[in-house]
Protein backbone atom coordinates (compact mmCIF):
# COMPACT_ATOMS: atom_id res chain seq x y z
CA UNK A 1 -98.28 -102.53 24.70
CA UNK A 2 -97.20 -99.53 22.44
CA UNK A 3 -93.86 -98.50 22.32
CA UNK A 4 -92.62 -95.33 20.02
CA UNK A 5 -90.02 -96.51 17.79
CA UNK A 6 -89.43 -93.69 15.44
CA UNK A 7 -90.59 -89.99 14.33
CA UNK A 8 -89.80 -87.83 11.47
CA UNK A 9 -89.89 -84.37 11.50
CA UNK A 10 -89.94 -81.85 8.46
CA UNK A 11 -88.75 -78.77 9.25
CA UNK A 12 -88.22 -75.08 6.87
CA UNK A 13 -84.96 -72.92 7.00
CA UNK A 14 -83.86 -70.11 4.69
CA UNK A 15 -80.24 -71.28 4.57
CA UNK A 16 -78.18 -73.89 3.29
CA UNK A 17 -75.63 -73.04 6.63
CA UNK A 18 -79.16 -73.50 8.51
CA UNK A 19 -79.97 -76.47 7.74
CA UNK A 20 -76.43 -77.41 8.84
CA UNK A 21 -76.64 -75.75 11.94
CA UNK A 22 -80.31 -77.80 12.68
CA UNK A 23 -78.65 -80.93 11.54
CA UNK A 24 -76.01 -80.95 13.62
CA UNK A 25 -77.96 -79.27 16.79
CA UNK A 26 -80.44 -82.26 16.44
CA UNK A 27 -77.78 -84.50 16.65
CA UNK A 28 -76.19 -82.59 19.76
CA UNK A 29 -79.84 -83.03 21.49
CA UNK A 30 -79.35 -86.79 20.89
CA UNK A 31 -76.94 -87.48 22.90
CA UNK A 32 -78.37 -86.26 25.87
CA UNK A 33 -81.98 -87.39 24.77
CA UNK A 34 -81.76 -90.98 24.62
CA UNK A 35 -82.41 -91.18 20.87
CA UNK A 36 -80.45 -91.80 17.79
CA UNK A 37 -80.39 -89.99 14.73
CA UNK A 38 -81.33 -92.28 12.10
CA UNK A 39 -81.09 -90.53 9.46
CA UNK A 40 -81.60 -86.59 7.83
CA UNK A 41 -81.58 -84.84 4.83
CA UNK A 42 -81.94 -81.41 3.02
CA UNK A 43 -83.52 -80.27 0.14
CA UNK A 44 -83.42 -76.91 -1.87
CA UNK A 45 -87.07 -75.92 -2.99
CA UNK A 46 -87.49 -73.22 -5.04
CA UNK A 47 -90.95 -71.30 -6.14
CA UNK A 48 -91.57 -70.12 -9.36
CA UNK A 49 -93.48 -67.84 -11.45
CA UNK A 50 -93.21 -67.59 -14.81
CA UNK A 51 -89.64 -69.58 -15.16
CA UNK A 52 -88.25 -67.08 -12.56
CA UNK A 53 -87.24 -68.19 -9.43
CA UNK A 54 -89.27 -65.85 -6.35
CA UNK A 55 -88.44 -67.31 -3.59
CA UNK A 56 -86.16 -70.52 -2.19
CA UNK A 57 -86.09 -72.32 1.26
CA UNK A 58 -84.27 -75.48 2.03
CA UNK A 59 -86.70 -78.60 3.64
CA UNK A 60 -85.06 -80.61 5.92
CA UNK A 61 -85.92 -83.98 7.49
CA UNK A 62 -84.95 -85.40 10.37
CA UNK A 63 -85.59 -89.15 11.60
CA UNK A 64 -85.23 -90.02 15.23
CA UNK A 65 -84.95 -93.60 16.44
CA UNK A 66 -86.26 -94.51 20.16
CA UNK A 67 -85.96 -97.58 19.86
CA UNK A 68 -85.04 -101.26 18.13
CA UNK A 69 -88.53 -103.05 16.53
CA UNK A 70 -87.09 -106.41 18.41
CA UNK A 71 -85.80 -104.79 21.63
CA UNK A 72 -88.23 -105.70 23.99
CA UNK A 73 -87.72 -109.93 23.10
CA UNK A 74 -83.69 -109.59 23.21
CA UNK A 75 -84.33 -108.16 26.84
CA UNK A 76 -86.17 -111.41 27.83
């Protein structure tokens, strides 16, 4: 039997307030999607040429738990 415990997604914004907003509109989803959010973060990436900075982004990543590794023996 296979059972989906977890996924992590990796997702691009332009915006620090962005990546707010997705945070906290993937957590809205998990309430009425039957998944946790297990944990995110966000990171500002920057790309350079020549020591100057040409253009910024902010990664963010997003794990959503399904499900407990043991769940299936506690229900037993």
């Amino acid at each position: 039997m296979k059972m989906l415990l977890s996924t992590t997604d990796v997702y691009r914004v332009d915006s620090e307030e962005e990546a707010k907003a997705l945070i906290e509109e993937i957590k809205e989803e998990a309430n009425e999607n039957d998944y946790i959010v297990d944990s995110y973060s966000s990171t500002r990436k920057e790309k350079k040429k020549k020591g100057e900075v040409i253009a910024e982004g902010y990664q963010v990543k997003i794990t959503r738990k399904y499900s407990d590794f043991w769940v299936m023996e506690e229900a037993e």
